[in-house]
N, C-alpha and C. Protein backbone atom coordinates (compact mmCIF):
# COMPACT_ATOMS: atom_id res chain seq x y z
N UNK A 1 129.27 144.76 144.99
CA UNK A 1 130.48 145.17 144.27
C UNK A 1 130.13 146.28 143.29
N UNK A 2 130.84 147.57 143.43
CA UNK A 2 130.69 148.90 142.67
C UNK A 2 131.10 148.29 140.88
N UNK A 3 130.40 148.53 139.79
CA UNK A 3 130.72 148.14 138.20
C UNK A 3 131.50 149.54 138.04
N UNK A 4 132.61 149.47 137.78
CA UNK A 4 133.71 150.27 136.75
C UNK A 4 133.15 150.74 135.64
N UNK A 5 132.94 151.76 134.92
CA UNK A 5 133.15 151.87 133.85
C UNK A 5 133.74 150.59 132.42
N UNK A 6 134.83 150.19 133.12
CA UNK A 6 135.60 149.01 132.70
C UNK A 6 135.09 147.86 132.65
N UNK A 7 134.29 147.53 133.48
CA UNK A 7 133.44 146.50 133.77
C UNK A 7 131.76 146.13 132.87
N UNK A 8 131.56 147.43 132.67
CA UNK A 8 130.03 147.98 131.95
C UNK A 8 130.51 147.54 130.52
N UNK A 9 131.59 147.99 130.05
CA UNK A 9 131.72 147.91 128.61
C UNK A 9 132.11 145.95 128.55
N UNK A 10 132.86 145.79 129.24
CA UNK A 10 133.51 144.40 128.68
C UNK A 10 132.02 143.67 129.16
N UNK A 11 131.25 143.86 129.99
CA UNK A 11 130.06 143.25 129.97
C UNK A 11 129.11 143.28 129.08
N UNK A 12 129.02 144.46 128.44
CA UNK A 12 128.03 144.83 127.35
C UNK A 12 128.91 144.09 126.24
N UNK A 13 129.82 143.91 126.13
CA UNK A 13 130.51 143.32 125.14
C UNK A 13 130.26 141.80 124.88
N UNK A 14 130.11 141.23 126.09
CA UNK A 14 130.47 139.66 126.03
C UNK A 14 128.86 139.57 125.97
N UNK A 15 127.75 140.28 126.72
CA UNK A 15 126.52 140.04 125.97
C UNK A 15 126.35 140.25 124.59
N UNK A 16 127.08 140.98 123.88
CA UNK A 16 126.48 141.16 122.35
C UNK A 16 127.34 140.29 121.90
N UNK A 17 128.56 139.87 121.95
CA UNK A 17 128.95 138.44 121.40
C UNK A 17 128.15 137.40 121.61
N UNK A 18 127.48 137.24 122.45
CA UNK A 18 126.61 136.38 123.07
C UNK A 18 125.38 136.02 122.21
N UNK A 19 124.94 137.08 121.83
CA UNK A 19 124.02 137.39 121.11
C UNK A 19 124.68 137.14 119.88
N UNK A 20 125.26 137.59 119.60
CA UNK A 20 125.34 137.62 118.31
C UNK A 20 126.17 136.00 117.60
N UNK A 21 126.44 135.55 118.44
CA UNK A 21 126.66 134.24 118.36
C UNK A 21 125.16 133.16 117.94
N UNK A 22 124.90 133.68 119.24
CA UNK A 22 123.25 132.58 118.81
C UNK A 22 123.09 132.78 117.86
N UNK A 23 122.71 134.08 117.07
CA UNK A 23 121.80 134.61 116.23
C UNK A 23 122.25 133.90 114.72
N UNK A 24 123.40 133.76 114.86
CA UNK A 24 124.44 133.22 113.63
C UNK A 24 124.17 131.65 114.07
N UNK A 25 124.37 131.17 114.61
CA UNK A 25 124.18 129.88 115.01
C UNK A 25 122.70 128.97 114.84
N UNK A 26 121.76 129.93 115.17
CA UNK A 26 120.55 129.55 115.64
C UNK A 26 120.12 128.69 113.89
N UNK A 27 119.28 128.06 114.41
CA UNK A 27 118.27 126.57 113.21
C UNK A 27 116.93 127.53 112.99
N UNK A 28 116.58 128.54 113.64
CA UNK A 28 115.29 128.96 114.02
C UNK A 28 115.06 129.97 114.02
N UNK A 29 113.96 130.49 113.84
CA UNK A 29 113.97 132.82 113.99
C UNK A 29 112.87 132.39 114.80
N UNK A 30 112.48 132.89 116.07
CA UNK A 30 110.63 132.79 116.33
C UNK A 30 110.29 134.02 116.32
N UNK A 31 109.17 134.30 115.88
CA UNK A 31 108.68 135.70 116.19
C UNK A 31 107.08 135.48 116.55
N UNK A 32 106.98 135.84 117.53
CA UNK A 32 105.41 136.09 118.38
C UNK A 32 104.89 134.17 118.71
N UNK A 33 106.07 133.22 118.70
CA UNK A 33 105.49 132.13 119.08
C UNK A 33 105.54 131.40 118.10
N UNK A 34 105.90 131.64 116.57
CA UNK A 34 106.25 131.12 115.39
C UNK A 34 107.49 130.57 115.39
N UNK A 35 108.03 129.86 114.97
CA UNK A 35 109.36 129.38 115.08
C UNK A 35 109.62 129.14 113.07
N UNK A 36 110.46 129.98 112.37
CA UNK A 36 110.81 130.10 111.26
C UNK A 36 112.31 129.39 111.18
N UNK A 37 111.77 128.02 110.48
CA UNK A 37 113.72 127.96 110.22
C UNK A 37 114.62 129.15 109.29
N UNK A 38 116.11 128.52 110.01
CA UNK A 38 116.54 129.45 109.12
C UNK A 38 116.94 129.25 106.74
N UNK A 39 116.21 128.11 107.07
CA UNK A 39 116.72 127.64 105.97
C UNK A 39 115.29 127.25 104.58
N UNK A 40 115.02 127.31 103.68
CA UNK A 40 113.79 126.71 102.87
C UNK A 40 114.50 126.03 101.85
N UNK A 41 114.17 124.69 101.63
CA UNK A 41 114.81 123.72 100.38
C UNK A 41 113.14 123.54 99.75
N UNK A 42 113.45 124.33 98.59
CA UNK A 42 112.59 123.64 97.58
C UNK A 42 113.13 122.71 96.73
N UNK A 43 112.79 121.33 96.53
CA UNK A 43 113.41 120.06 95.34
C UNK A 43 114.85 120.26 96.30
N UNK A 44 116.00 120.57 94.99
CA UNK A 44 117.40 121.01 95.83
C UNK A 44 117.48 122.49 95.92
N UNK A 45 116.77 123.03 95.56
CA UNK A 45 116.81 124.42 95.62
C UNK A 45 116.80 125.20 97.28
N UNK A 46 118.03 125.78 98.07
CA UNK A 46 117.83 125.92 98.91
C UNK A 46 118.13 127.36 98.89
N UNK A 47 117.21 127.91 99.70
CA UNK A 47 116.91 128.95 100.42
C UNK A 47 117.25 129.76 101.37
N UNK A 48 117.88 130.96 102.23
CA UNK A 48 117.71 131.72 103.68
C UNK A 48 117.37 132.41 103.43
N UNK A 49 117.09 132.33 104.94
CA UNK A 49 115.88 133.49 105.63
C UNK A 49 116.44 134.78 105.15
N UNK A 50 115.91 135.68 104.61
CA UNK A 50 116.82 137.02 104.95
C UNK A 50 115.84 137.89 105.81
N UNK A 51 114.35 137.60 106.27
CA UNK A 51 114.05 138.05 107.86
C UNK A 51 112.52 137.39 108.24
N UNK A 52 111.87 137.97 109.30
CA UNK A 52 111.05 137.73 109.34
C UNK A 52 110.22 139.11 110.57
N UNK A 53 108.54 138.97 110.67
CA UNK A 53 108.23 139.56 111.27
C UNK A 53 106.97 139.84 111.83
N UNK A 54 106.43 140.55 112.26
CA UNK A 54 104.83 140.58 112.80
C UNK A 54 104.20 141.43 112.00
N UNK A 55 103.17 141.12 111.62
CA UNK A 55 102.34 142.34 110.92
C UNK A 55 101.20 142.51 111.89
N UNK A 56 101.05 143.93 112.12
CA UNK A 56 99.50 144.55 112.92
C UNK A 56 98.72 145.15 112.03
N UNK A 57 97.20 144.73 112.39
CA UNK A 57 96.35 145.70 111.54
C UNK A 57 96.01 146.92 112.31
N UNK A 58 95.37 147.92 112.08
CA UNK A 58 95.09 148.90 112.91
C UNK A 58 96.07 149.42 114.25
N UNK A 59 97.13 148.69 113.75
CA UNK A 59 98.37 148.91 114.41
C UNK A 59 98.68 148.16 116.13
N UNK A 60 97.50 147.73 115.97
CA UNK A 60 97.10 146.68 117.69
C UNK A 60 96.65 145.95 117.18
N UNK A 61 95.84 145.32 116.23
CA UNK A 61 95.48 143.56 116.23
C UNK A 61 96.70 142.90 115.62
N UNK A 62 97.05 142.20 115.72
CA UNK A 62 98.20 140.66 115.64
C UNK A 62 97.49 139.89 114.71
N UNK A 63 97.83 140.00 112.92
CA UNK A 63 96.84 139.71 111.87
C UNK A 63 98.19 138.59 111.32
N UNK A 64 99.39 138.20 111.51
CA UNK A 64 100.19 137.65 111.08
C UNK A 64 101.41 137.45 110.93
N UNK A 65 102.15 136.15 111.51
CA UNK A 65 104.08 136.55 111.32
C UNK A 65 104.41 135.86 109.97
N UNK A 66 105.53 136.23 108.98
CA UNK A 66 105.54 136.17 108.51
C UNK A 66 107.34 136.07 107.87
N UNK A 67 107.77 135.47 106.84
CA UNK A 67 109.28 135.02 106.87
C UNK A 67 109.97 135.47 105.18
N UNK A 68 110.51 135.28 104.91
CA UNK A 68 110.92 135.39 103.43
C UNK A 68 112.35 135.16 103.06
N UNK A 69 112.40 134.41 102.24
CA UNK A 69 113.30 133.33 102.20
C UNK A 69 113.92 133.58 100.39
N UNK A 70 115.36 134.16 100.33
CA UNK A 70 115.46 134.04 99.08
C UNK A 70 117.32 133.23 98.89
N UNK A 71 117.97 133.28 97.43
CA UNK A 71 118.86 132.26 97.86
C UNK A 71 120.28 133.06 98.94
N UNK A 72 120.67 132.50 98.99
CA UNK A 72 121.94 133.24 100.08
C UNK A 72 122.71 134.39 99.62
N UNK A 73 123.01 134.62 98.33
CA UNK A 73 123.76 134.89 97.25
C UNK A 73 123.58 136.14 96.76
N UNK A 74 121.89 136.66 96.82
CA UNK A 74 121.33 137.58 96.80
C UNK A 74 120.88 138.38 97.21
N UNK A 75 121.06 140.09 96.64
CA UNK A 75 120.58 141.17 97.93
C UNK A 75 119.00 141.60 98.21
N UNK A 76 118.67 142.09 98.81
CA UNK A 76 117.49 142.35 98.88
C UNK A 76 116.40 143.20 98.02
N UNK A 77 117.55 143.95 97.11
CA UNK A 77 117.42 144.88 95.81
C UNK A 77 116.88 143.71 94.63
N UNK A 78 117.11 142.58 94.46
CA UNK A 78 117.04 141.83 93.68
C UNK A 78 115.77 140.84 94.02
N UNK A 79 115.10 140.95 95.33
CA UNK A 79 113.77 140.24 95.87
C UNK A 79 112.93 139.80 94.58
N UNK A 80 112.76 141.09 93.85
CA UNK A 80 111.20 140.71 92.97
C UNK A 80 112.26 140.33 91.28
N UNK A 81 113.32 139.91 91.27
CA UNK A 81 113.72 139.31 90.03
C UNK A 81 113.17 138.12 90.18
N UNK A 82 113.38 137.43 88.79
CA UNK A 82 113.41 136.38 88.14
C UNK A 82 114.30 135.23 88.30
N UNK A 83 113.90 135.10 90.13
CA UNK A 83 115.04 134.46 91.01
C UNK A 83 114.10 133.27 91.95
N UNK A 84 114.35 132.04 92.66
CA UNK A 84 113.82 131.74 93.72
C UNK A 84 113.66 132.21 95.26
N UNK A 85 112.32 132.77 95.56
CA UNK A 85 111.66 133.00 96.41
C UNK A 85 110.71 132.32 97.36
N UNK A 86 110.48 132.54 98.29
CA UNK A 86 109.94 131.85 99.29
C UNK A 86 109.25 132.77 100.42
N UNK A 87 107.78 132.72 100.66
CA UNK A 87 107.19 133.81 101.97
C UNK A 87 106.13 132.61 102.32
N UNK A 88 106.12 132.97 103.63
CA UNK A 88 105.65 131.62 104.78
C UNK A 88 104.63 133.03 105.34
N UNK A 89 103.46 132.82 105.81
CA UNK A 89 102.61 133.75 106.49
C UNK A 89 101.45 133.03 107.61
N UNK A 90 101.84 133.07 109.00
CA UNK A 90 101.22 132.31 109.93
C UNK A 90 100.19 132.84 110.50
N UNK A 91 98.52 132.67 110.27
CA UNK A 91 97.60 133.88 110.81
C UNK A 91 97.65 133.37 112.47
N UNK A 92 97.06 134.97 112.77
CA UNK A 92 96.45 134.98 113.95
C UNK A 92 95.06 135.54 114.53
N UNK A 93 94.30 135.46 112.81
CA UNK A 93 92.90 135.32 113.22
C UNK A 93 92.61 135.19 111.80
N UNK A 94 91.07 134.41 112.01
CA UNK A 94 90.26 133.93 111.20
C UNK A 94 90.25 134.69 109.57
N UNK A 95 90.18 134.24 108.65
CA UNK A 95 90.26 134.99 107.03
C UNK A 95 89.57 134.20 106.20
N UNK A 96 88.46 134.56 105.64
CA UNK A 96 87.62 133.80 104.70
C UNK A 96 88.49 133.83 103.51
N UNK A 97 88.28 132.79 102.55
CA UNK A 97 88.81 133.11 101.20
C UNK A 97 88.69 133.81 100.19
N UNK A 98 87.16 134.47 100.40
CA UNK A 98 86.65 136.00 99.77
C UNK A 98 87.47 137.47 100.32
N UNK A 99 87.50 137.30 101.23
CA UNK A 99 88.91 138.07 102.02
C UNK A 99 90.33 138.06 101.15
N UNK A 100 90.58 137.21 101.10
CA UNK A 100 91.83 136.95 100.68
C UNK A 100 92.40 137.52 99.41
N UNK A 101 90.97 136.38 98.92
CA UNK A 101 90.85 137.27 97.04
C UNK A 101 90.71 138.68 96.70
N UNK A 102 89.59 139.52 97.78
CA UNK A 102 89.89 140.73 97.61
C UNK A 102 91.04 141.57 97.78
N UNK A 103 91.27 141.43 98.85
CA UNK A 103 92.71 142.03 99.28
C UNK A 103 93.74 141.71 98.32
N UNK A 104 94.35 140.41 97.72
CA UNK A 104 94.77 140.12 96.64
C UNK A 104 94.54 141.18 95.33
N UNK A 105 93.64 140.94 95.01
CA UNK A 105 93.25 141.90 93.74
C UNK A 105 93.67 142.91 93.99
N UNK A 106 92.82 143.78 94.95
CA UNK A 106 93.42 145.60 95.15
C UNK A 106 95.24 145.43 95.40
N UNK A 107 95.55 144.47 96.06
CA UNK A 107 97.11 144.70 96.90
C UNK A 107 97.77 144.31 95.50
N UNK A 108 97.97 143.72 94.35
CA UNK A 108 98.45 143.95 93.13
C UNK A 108 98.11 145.28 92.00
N UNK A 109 96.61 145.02 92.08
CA UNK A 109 96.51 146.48 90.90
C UNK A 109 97.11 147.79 91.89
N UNK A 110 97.41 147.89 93.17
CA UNK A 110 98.46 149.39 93.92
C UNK A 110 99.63 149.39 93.35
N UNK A 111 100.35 147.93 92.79
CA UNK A 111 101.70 147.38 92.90
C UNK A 111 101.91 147.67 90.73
N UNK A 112 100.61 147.46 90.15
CA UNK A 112 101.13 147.69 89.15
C UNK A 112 100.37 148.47 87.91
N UNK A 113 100.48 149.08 87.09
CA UNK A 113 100.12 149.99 86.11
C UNK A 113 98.51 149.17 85.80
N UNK A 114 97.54 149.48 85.39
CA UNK A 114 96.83 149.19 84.77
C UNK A 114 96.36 148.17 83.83
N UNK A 115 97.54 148.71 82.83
CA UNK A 115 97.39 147.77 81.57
C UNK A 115 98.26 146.17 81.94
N UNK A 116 99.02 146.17 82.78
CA UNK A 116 99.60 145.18 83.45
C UNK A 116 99.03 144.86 84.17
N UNK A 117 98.17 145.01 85.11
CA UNK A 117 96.71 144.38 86.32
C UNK A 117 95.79 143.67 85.20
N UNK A 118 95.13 144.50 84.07
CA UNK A 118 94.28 144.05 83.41
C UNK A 118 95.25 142.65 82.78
N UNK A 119 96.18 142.48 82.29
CA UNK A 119 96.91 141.74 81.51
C UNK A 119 96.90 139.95 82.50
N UNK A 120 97.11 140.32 83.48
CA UNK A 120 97.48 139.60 84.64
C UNK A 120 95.85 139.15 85.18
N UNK A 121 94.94 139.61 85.04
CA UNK A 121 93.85 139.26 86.09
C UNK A 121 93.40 137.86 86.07
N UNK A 122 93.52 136.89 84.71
CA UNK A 122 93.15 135.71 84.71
C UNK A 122 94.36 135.16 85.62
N UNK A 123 95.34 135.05 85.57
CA UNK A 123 96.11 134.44 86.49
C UNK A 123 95.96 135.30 88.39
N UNK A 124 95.70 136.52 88.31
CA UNK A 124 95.58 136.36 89.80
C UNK A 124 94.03 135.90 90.25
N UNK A 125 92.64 135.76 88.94
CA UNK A 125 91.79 134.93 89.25
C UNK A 125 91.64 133.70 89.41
N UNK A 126 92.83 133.29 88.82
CA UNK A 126 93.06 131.65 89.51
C UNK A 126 93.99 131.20 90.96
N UNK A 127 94.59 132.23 91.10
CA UNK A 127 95.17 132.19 92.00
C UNK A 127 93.64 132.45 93.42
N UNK A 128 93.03 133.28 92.90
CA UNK A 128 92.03 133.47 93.88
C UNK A 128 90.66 132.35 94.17
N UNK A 129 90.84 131.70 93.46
CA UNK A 129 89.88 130.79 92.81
C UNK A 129 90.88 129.45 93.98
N UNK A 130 91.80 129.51 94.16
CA UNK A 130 92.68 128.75 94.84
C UNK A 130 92.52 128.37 96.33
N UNK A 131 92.16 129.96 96.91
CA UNK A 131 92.42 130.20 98.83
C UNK A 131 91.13 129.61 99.47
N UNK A 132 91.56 129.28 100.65
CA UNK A 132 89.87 128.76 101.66
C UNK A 132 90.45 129.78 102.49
N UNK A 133 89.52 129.48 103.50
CA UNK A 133 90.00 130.22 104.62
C UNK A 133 90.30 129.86 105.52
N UNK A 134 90.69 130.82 106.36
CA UNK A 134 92.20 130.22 107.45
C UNK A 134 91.86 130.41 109.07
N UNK A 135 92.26 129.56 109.65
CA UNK A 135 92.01 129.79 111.46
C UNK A 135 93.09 130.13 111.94
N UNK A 136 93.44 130.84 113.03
CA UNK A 136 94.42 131.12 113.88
C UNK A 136 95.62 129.55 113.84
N UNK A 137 96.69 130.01 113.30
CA UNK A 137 97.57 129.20 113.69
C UNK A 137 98.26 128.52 111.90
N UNK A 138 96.63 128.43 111.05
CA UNK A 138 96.93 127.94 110.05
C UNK A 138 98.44 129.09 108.94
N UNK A 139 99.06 128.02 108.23
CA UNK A 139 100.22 128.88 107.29
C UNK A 139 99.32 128.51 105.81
N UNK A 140 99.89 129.83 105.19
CA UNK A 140 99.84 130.00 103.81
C UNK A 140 101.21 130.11 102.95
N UNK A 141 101.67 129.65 101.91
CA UNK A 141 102.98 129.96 101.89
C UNK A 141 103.27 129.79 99.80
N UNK A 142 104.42 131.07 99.96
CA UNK A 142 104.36 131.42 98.40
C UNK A 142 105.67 131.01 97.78
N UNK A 143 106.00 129.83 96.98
CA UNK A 143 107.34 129.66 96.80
C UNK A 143 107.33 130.03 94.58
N UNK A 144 108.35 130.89 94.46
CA UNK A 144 108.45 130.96 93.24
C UNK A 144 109.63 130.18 92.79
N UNK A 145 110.03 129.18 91.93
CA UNK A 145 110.86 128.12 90.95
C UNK A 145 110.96 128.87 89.76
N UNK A 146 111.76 129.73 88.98
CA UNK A 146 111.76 130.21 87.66
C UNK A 146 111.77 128.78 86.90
N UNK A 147 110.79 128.68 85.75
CA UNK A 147 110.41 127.99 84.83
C UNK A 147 109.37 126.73 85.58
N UNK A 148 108.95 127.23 86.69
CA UNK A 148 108.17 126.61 87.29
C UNK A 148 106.58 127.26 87.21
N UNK A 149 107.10 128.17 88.32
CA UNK A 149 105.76 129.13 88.50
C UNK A 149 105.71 129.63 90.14
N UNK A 150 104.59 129.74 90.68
CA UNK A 150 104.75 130.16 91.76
C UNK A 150 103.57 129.12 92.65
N UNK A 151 103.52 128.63 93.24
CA UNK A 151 102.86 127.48 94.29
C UNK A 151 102.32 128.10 95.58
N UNK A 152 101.12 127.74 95.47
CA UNK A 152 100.01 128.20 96.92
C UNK A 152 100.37 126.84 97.60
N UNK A 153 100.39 127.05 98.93
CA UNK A 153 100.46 125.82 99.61
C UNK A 153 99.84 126.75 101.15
N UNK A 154 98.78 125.47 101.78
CA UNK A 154 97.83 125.94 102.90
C UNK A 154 98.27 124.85 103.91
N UNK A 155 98.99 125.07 105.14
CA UNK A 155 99.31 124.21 105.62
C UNK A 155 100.68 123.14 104.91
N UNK A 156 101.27 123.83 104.11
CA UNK A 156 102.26 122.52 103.29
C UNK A 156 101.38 121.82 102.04
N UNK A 157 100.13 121.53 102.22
CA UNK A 157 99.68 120.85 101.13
C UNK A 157 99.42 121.84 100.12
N UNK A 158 99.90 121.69 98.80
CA UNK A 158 100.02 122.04 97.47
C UNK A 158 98.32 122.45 97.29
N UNK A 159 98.00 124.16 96.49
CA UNK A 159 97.09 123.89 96.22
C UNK A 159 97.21 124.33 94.33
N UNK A 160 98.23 124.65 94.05
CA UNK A 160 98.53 125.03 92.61
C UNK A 160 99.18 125.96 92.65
N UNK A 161 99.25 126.04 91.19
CA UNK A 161 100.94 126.75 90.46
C UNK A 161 100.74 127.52 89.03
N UNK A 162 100.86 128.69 89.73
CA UNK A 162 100.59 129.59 88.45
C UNK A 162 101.99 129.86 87.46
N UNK A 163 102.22 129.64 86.36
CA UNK A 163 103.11 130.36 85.74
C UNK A 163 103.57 131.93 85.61
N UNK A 164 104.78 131.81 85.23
CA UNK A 164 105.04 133.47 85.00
C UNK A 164 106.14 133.89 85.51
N UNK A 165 107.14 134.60 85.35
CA UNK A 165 107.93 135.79 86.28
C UNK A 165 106.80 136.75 86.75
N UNK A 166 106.26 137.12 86.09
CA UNK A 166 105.09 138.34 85.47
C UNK A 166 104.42 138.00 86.88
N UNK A 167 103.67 137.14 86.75
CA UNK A 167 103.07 136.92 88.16
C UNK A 167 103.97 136.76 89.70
N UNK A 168 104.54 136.08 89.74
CA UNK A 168 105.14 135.95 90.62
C UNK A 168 105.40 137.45 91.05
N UNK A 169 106.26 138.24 90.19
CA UNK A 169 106.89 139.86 90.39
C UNK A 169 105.36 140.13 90.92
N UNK A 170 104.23 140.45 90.33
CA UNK A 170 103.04 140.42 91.13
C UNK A 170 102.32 139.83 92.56
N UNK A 171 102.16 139.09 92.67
CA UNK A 171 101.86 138.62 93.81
C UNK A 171 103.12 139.10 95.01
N UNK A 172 104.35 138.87 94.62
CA UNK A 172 105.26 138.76 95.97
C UNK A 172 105.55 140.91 95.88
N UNK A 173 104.56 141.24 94.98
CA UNK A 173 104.93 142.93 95.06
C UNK A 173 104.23 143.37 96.57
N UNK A 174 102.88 142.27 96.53
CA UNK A 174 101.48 142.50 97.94
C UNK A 174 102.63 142.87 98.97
N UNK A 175 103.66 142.32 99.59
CA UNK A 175 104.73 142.68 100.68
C UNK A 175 105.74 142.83 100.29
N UNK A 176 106.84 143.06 99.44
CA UNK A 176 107.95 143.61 98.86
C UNK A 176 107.91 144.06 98.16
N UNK A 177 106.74 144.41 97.33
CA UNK A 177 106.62 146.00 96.43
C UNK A 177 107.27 147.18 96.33
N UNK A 178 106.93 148.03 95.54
CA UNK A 178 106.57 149.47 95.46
C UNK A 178 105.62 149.83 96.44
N UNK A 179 104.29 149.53 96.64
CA UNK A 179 103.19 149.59 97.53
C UNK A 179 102.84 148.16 98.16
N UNK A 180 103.58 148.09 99.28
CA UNK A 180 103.47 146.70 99.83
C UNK A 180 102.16 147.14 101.42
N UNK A 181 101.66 146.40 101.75
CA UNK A 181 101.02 145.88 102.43
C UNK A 181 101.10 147.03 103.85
N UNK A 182 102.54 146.79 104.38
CA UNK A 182 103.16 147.40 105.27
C UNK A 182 104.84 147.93 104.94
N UNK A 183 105.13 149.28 105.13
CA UNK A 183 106.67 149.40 104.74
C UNK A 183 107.41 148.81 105.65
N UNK A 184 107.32 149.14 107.30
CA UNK A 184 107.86 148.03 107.71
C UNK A 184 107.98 146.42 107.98
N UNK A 185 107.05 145.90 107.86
CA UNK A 185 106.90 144.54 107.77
C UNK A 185 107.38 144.57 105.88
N UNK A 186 107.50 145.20 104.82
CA UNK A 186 108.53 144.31 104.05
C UNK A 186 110.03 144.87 104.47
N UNK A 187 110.61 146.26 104.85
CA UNK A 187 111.92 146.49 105.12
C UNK A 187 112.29 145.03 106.31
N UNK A 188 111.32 144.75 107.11
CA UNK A 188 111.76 143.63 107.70
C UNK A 188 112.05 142.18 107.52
N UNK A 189 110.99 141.91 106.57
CA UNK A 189 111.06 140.41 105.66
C UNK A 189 112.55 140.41 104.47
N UNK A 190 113.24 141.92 104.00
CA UNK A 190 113.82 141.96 103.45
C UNK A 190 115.38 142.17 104.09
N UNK A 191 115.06 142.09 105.10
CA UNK A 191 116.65 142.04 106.06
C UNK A 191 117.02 143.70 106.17
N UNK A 192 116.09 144.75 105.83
CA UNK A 192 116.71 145.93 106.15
C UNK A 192 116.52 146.32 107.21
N UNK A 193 115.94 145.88 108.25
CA UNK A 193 115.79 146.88 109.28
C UNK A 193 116.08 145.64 110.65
């Protein structure tokens, strides 16, 4: 049977309703084999996704997917306020915790002035003082609570909680910064792209 013109469009149509149905519907985001709900409840504090995505190193290794979760209410301009936040990061290869800490350190002092890195270093040295290291598959995950602090958790289990806006705006700058990590992997964690 010859497709119409007429036929092409109302087809392309009822696929992107299609789509775009699930997408609204869906419990789940997966990306690369990850399955991200769409939802994060900290205490009652609940959370959406506003995206998620793959990060490459050297632009071909597969180093991590990754999610970010802030409340519904809020735009993506408003990420690094003095708001509840949430980033989930699933490796896909091995990372010592000396790794971690370094990259940490440099990926904040890019993100902020000097006299504010120096101000901050005992808290991102405890934060570093915090990480082990990670195998393929293992999650790391960053939830900020204003008047809480901000919580390392390896696998779900709690490993501590730094105080601060100050910090938090720090640490969650490493991928939604000024100088984040990757521009597209944060335009993507941040629902822009």
């Amino acid at each position: 049977m010859k497709m119409t013109t007429k036929h092409i469009i109302l087809k392309s149509i009822v696929i992107a309703t299609i789509s775009l149905f699930s997408a609204q519907n869906a419990s789940a985001l997966e990306i690369e084999g990850t399955l991200f709900p769409d939802e994060h409840q900290y205490q009652n504090i609940r959370m959406k996704l506003k995206g998620a995505a793959l990060l490459r190193y050297l632009s071909f290794f597969k180093a991590y997917t990754g999610a970010f979760y802030m409340p519904e209410n809020r735009t993506s301009d408003e990420a690094l306020f003095d708001i509840p936040k949430h980033l989930v990061l699933e490796y896909r290869v091995a990372i010592s915790a000396t790794d971690f800490a370094e990259a940490t350190t440099e990926s904040i002092r890019k993100n902020l002035g000097q006299k504010e890195f120096q101000r901050l270093l005992p808290k991102i040295q405890v934060l570093n003082g915090l990480y082990q290291g990670v195998n393929p598959g293992d999650q790391y995950s960053l939830t900020y609570i204003p008047g809480h602090g901000t919580e390392l958790r390896l696998n779900r289990a709690p490993l501590g909680v730094i105080p601060g806006p100050d910090f938090a705006f720090a640490v969650f700058s490493i991928w939604i910064g000024e100088a984040p990590i990757d521009i597209s992997f944060k335009q993507t964690l941040l629902g822009m792209k």
